[in-house]
N, C-alpha and C. Protein backbone atom coordinates (compact mmCIF):
# COMPACT_ATOMS: atom_id res chain seq x y z
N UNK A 1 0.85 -1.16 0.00
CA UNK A 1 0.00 0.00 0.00
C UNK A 1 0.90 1.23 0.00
N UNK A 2 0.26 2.34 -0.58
CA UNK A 2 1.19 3.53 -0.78
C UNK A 2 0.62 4.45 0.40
N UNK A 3 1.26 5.12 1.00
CA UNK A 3 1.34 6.24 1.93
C UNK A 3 2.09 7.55 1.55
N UNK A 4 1.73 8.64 1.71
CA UNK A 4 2.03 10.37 1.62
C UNK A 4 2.48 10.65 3.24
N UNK A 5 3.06 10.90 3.68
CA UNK A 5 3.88 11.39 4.73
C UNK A 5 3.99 13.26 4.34
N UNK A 6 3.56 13.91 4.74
CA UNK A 6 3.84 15.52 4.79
C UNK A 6 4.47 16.05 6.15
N UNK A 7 5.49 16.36 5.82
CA UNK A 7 5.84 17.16 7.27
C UNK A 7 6.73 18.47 6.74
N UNK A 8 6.73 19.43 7.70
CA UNK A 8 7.99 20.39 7.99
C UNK A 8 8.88 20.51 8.46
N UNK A 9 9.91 21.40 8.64
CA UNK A 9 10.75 21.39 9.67
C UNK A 9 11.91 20.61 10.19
N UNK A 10 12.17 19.61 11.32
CA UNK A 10 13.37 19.52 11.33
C UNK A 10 12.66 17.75 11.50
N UNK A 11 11.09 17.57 11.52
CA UNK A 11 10.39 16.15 10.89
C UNK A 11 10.94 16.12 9.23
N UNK A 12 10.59 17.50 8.89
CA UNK A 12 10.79 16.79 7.19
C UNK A 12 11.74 16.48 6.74
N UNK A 13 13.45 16.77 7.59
CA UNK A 13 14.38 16.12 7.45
C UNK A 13 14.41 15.12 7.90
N UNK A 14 13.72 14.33 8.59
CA UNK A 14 14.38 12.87 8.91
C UNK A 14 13.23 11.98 8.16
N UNK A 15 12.55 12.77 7.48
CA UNK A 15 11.10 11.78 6.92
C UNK A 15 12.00 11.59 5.20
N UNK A 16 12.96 12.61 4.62
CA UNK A 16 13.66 12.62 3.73
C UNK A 16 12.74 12.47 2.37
N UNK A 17 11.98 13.43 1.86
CA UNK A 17 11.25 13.97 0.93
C UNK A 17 11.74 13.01 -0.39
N UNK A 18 10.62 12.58 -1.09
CA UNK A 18 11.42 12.21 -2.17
C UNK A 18 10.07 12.53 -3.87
N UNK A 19 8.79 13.21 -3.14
CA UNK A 19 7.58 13.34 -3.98
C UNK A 19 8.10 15.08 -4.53
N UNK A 20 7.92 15.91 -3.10
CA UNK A 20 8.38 16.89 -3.21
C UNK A 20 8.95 17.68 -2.55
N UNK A 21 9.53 19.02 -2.01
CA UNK A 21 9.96 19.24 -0.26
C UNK A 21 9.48 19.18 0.67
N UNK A 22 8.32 18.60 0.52
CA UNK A 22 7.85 18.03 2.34
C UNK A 22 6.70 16.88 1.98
N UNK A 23 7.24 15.63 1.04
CA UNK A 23 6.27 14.65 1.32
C UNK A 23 7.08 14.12 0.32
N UNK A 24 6.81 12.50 1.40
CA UNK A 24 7.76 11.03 0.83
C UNK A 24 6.66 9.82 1.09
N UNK A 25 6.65 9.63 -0.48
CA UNK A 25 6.06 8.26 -1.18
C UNK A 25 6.40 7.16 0.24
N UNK A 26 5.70 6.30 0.35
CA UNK A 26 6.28 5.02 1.08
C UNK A 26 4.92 3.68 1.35
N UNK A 27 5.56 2.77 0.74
CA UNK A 27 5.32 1.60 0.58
C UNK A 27 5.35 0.78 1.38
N UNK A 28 4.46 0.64 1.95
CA UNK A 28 3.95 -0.40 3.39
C UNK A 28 3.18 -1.61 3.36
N UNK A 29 3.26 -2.19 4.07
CA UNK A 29 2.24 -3.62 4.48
C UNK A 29 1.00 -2.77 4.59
N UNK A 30 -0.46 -3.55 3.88
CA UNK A 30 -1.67 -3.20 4.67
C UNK A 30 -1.71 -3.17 5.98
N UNK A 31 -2.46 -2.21 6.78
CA UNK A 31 -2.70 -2.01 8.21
C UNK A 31 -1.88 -1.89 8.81
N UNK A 32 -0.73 -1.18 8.63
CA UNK A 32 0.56 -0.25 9.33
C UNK A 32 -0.36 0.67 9.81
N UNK A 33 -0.08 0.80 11.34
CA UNK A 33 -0.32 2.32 12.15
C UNK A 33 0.13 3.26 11.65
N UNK A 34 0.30 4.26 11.92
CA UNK A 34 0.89 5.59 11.29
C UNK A 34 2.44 5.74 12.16
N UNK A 35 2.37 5.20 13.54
CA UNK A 35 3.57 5.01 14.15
C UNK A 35 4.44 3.68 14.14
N UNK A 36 3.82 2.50 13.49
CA UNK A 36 4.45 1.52 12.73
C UNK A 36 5.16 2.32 11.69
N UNK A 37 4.16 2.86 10.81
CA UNK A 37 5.18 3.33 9.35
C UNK A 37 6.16 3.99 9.89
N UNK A 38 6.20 4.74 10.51
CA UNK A 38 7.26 5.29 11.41
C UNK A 38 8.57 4.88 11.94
N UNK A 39 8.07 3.85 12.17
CA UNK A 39 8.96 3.02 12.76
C UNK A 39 10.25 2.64 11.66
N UNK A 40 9.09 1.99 10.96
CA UNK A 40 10.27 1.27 9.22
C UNK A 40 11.00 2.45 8.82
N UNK A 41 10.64 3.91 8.66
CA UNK A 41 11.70 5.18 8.37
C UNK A 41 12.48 5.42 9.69
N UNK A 42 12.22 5.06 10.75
CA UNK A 42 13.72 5.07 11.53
C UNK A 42 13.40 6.23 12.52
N UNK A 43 12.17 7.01 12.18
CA UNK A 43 11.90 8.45 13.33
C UNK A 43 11.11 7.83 14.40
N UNK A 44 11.19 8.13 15.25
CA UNK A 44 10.74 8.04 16.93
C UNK A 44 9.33 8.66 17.06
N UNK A 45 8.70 8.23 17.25
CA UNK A 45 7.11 8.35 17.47
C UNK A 45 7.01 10.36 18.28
N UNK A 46 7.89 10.17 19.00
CA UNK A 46 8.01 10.92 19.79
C UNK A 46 8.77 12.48 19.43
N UNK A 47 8.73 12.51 17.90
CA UNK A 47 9.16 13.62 17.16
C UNK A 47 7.32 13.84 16.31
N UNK A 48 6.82 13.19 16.53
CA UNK A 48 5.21 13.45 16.00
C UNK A 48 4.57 13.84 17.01
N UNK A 49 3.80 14.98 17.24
CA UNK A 49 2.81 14.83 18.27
C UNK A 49 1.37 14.47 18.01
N UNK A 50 0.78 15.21 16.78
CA UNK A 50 -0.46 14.61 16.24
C UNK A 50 -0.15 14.07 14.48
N UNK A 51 -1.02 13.77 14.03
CA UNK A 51 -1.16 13.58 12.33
C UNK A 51 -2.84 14.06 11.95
N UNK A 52 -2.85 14.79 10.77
CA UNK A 52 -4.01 14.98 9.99
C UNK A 52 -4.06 14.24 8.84
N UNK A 53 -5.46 13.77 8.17
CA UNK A 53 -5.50 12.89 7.21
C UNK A 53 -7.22 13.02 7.60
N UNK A 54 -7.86 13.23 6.33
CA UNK A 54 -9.08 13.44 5.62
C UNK A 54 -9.67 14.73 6.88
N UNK A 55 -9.30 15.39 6.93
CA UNK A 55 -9.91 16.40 7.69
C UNK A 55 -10.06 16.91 9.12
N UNK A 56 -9.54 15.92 9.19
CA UNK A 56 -9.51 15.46 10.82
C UNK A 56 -7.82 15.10 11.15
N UNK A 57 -7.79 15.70 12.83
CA UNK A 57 -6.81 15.15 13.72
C UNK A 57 -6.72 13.68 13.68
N UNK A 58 -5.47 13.03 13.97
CA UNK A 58 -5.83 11.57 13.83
C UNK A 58 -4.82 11.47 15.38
N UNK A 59 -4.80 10.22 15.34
CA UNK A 59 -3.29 9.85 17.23
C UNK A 59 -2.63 8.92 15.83
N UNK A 60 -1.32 8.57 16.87
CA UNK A 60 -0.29 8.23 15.79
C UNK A 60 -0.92 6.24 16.06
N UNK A 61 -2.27 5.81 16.33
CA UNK A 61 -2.02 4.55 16.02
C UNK A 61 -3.41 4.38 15.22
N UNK A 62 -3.67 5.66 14.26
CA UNK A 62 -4.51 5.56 12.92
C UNK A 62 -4.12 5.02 11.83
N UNK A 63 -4.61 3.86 11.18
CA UNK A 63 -3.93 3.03 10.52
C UNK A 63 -4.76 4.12 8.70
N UNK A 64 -3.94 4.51 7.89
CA UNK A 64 -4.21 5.56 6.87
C UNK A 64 -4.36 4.27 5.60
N UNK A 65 -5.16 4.84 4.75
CA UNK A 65 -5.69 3.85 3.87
C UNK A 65 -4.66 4.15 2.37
N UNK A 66 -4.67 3.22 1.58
CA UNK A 66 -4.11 2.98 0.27
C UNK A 66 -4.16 4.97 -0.13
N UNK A 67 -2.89 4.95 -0.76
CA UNK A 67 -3.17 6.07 -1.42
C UNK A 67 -3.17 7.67 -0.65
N UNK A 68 -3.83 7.37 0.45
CA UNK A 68 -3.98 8.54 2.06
C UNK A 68 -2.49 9.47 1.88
N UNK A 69 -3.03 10.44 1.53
CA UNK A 69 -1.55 11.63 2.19
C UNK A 69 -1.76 12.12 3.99
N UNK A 70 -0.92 11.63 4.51
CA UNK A 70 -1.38 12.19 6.31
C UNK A 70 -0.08 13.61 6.12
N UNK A 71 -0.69 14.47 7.13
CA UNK A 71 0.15 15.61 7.40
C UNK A 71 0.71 15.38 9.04
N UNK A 72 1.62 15.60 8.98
CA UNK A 72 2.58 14.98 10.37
C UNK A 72 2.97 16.69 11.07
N UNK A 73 2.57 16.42 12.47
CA UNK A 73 2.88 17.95 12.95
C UNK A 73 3.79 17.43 14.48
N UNK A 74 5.29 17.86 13.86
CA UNK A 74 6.18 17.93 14.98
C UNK A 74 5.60 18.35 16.52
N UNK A 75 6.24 18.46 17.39
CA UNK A 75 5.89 19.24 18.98
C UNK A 75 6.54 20.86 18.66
N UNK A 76 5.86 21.11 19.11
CA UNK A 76 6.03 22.74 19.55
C UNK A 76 7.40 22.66 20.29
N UNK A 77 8.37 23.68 19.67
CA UNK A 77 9.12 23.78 20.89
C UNK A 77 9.97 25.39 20.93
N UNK A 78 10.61 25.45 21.65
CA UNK A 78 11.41 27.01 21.74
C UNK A 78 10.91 27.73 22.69
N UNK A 79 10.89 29.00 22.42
CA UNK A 79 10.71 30.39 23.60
C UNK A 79 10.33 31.20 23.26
């Protein structure tokens, strides 16, 4: 199954863009969590705080369907 990964920031460097500068194609088993897929690219659950996908907030153990672009939103951080 194909997955869209969108992120910014210092996520969209370790998610490593390869569609366009902030979203990478990736090819998964049916019924990967969103923090499974995660897993197989090597980033830590814990650099995601939420994901969006069809309109809505999702938690990182929303399993995203064939084709699904999710938008990945790092943690807030700084001063």
């Amino acid at each position: 199954m194909i997955v869209y990964l969108r992120s910014g920031g210092k996520l969209c460097d370790l998610l490593k863009p390869d569609v366009d500068e902030y979203t990478r194609k990736v090819d998964v088993a049916d019924g990967l969590s969103i923090e499974e897929i995660l897993a197989t690219l090597g980033v830590a659950p814990v650099m995601v705080a939420f994901a969006f996908a069809d309109g809505k907030v999702k938690r990182l153990d929303y399993v995203p369907a064939d084709g699904e672009t999710v938008t990945l939103q790092s943690p807030v951080a700084g001063g």
